[in-house]
C-alpha atoms as a PDB file:
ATOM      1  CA  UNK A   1      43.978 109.581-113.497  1.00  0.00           C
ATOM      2  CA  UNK A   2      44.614 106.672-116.017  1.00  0.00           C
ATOM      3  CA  UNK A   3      46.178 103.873-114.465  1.00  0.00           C
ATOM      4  CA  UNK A   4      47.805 100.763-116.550  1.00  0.00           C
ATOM      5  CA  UNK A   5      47.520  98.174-114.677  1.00  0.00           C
ATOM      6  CA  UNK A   6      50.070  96.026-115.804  1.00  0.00           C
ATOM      7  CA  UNK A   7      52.277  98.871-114.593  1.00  0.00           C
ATOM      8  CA  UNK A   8      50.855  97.884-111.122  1.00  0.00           C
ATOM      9  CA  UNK A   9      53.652  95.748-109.046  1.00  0.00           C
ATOM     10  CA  UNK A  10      52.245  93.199-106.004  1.00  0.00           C
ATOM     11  CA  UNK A  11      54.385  92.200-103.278  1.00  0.00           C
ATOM     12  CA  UNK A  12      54.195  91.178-100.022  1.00  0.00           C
ATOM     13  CA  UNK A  13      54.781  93.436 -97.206  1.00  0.00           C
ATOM     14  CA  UNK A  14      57.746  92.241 -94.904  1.00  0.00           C
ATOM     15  CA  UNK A  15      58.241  93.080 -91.210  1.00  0.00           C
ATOM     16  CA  UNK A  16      60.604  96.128 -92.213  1.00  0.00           C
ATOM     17  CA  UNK A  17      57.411  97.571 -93.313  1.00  0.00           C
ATOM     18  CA  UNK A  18      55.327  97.736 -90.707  1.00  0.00           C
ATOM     19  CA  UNK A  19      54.823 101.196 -90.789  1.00  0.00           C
ATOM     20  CA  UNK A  20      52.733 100.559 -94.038  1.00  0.00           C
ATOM     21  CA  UNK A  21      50.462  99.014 -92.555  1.00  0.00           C
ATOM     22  CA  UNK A  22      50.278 101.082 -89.795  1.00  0.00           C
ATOM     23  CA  UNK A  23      49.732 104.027 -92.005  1.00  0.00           C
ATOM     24  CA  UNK A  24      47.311 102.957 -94.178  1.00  0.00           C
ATOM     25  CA  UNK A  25      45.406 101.172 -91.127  1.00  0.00           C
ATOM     26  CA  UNK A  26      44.916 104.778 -89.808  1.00  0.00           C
ATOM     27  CA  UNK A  27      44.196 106.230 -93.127  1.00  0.00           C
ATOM     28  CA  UNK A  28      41.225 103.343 -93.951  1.00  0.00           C
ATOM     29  CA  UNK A  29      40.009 104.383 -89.751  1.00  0.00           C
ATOM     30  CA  UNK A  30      40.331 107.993 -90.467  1.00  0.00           C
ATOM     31  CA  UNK A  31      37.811 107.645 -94.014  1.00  0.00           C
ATOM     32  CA  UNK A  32      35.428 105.209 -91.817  1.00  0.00           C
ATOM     33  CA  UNK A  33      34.797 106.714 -88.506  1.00  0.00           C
ATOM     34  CA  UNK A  34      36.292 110.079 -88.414  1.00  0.00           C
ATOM     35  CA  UNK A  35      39.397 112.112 -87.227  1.00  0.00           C
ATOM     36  CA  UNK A  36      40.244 111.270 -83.970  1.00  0.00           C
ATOM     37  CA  UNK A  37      42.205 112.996 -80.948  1.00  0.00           C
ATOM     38  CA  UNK A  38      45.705 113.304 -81.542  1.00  0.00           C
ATOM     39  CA  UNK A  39      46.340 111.531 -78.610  1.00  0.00           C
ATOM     40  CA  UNK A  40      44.573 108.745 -79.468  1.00  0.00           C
ATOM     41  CA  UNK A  41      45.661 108.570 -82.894  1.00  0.00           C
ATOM     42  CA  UNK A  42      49.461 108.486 -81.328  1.00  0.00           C
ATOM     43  CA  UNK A  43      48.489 105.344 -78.937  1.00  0.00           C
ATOM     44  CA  UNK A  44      46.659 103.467 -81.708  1.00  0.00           C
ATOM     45  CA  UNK A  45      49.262 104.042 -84.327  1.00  0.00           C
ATOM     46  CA  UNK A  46      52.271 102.787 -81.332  1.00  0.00           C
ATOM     47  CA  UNK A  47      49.404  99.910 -80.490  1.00  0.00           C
ATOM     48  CA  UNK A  48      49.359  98.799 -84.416  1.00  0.00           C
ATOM     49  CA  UNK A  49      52.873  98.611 -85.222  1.00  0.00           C
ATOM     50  CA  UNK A  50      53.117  96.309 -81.835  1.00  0.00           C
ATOM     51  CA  UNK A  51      50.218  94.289 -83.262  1.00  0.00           C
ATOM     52  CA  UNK A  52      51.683  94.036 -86.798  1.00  0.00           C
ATOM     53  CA  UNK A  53      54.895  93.409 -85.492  1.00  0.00           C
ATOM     54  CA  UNK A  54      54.362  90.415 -83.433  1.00  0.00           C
ATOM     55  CA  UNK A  55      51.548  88.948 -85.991  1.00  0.00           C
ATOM     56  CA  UNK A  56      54.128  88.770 -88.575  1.00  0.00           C
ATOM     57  CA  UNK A  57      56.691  87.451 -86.559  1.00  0.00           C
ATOM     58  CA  UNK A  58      54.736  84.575 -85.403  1.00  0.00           C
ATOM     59  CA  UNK A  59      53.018  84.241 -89.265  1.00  0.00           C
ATOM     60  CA  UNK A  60      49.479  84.334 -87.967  1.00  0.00           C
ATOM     61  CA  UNK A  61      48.801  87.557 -90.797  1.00  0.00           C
ATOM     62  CA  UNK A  62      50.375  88.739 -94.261  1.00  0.00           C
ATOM     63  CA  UNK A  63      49.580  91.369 -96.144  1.00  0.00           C
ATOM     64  CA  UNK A  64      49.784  92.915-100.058  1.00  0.00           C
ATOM     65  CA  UNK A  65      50.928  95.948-101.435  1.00  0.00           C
ATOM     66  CA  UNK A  66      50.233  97.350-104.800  1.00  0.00           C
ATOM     67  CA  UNK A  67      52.444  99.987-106.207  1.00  0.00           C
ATOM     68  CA  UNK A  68      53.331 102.448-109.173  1.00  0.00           C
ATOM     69  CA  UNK A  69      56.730 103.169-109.967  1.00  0.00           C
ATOM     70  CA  UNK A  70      57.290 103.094-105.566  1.00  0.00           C
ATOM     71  CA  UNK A  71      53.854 104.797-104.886  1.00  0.00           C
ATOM     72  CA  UNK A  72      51.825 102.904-102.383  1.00  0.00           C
ATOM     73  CA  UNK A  73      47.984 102.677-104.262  1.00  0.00           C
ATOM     74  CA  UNK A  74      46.410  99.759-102.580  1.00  0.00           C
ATOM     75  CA  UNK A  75      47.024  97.388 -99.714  1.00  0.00           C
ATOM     76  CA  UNK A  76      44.722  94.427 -97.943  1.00  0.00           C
ATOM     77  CA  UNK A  77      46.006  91.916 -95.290  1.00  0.00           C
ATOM     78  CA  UNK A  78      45.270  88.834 -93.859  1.00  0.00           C
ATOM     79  CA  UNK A  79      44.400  87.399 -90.225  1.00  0.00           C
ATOM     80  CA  UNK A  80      44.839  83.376 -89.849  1.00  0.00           C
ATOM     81  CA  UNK A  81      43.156  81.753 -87.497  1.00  0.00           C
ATOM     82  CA  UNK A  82      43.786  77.997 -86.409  1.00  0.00           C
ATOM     83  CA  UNK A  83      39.973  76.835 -85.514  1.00  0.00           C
ATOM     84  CA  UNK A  84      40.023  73.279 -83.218  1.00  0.00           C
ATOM     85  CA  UNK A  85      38.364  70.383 -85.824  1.00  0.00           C
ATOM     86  CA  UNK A  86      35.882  68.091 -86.195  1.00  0.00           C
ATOM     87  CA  UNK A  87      35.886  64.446 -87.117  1.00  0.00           C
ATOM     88  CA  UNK A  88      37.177  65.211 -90.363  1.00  0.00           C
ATOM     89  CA  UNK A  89      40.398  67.172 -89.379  1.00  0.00           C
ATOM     90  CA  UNK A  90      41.827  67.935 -86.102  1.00  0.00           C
ATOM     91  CA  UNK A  91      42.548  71.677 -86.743  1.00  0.00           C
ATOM     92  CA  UNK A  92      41.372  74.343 -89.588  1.00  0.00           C
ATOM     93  CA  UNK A  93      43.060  77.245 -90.917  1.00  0.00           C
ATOM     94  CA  UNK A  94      40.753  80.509 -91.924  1.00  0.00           C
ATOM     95  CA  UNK A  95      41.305  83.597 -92.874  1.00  0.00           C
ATOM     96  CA  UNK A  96      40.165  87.341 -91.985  1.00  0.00           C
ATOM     97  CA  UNK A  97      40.685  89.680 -94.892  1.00  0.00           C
ATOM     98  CA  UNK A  98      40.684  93.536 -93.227  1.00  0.00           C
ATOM     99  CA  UNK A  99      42.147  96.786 -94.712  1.00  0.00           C
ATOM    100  CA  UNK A 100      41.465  96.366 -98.183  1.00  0.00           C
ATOM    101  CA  UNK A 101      42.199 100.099 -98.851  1.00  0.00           C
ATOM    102  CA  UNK A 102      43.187 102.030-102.018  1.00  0.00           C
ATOM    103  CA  UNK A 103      43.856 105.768-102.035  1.00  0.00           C
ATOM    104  CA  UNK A 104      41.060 107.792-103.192  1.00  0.00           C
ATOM    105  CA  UNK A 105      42.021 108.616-106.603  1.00  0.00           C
ATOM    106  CA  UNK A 106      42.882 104.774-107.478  1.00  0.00           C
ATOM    107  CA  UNK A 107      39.921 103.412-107.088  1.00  0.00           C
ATOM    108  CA  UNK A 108      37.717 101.616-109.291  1.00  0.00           C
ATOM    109  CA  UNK A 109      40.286 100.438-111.210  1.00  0.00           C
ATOM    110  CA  UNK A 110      41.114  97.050-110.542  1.00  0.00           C
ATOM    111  CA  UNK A 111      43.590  97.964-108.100  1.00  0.00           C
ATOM    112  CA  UNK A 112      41.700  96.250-105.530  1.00  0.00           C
ATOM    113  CA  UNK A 113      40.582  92.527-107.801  1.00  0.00           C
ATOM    114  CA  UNK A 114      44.389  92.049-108.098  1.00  0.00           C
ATOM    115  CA  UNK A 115      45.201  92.552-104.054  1.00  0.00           C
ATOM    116  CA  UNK A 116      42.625  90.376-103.540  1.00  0.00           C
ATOM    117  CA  UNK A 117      43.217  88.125-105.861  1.00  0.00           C
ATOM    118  CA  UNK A 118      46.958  87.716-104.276  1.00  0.00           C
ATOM    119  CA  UNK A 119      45.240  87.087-100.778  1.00  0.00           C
ATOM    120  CA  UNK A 120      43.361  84.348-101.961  1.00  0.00           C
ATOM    121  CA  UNK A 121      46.300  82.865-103.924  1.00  0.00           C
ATOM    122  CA  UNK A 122      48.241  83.221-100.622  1.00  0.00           C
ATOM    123  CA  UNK A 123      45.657  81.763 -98.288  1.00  0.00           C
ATOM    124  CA  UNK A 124      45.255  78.509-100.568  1.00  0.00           C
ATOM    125  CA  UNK A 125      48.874  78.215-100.840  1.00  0.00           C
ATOM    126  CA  UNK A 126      48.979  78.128 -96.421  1.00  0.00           C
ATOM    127  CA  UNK A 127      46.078  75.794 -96.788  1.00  0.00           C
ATOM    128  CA  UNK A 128      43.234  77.861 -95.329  1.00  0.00           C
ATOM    129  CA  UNK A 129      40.080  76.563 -95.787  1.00  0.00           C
ATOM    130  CA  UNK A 130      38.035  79.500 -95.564  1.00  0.00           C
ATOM    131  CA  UNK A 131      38.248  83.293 -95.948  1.00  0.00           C
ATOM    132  CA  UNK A 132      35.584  85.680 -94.509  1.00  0.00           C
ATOM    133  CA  UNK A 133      35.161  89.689 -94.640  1.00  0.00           C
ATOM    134  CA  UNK A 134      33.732  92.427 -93.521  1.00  0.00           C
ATOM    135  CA  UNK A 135      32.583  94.553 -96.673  1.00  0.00           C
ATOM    136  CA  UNK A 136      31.360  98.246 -97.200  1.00  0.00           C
ATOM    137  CA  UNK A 137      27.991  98.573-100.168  1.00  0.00           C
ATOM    138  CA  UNK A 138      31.525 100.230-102.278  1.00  0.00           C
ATOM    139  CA  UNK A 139      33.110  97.018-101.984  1.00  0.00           C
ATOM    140  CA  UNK A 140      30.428  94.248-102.166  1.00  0.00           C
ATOM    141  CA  UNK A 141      30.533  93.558-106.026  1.00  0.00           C
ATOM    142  CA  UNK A 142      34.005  93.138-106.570  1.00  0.00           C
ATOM    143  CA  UNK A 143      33.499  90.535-103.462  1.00  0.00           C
ATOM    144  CA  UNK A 144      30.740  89.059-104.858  1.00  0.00           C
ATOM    145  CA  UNK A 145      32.980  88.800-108.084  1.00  0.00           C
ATOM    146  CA  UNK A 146      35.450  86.621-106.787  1.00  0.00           C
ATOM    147  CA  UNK A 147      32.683  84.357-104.706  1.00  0.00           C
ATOM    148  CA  UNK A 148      31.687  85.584-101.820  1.00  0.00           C
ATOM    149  CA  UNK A 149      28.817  85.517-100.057  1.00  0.00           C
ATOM    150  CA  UNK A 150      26.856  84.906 -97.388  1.00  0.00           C
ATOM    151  CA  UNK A 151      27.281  82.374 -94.775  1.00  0.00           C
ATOM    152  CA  UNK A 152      26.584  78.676 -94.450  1.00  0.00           C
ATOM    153  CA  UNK A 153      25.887  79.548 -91.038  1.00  0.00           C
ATOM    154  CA  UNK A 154      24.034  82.462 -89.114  1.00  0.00           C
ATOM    155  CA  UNK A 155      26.558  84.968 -88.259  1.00  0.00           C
ATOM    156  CA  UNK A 156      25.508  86.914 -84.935  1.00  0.00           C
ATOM    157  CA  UNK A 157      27.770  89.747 -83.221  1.00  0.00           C
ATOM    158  CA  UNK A 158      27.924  90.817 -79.694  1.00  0.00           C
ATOM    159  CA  UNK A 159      29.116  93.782 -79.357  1.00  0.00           C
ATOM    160  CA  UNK A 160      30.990  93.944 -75.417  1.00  0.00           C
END
């Protein structure tokens, strides 16, 4: 499917829209671990739209849509985090970008870039100082495009 792109609208998703993001939260789970119970699928989905509800409200996340003539394509959102400071600032501001997700037939079109682009645009304009990601191999170049990479520090996980 041939997609124009400057066809392609951006705009931030507003707390009337939660469901969005719950839906397309459930479709980017659904593509990376699996279908689920439907029982579970029903908790997560009422969890989610709590979560997305209340991080709105209190302006600790946003989050992009991109659209074709009202058809949802693409979407990616942001967590802020306030970090405690250092000699040089008493508090920091960074972000977590999660659910960068574009429906399977609008990919690798630059659907994606201009999301991401808008995040980053976003998170500057809130003063965050840093933006980190979790990436699949699928979605390391256009990452790496836009200056990502790896961290100043050593990243380790614990997984509880």
């Amino acid at each position: 499917m041939q997609i124009d792109l400057s066809n392609i609208q951006i705009r931030e998703i507003g707390i009337n829209e939660v469901e969005v993001l719950t839906t397309y939260r459930m479709a980017y789970l659904t593509e990376l671990q699996g279908e689920q119970s439907e029982e579970y699928q029903s908790q997560l989905r009422n969890e989610l739209t709590e979560y997305f509800t209340q991080a709105l409200v209190e302006k600790r996340f946003f989050a992009y849509l991109a659209e074709l003539k009202g058809e949802v394509l693409s979407f990616g959102a942001m967590v802020i985090k306030k970090i405690p400071g250092d000699f040089n600032q008493s508090a920091y501001l960074e972000g977590d970008i999660l659910n960068m997700y574009t429906l399977p037939f609008a990919r690798r079109k630059g659907i994606s870039a201009l999301i991401l682009q808008q995040l980053i645009n976003e998170a500057r304009n809130r003063g965050i100082s840093k933006v980190s990601l979790h990436t699949s191999k699928d979605g390391e170049k256009l990452y790496r495009k836009f200056g990502f990479s790896e961290p100043i520090y050593p990243v380790l996980e614990l997984c509880l």
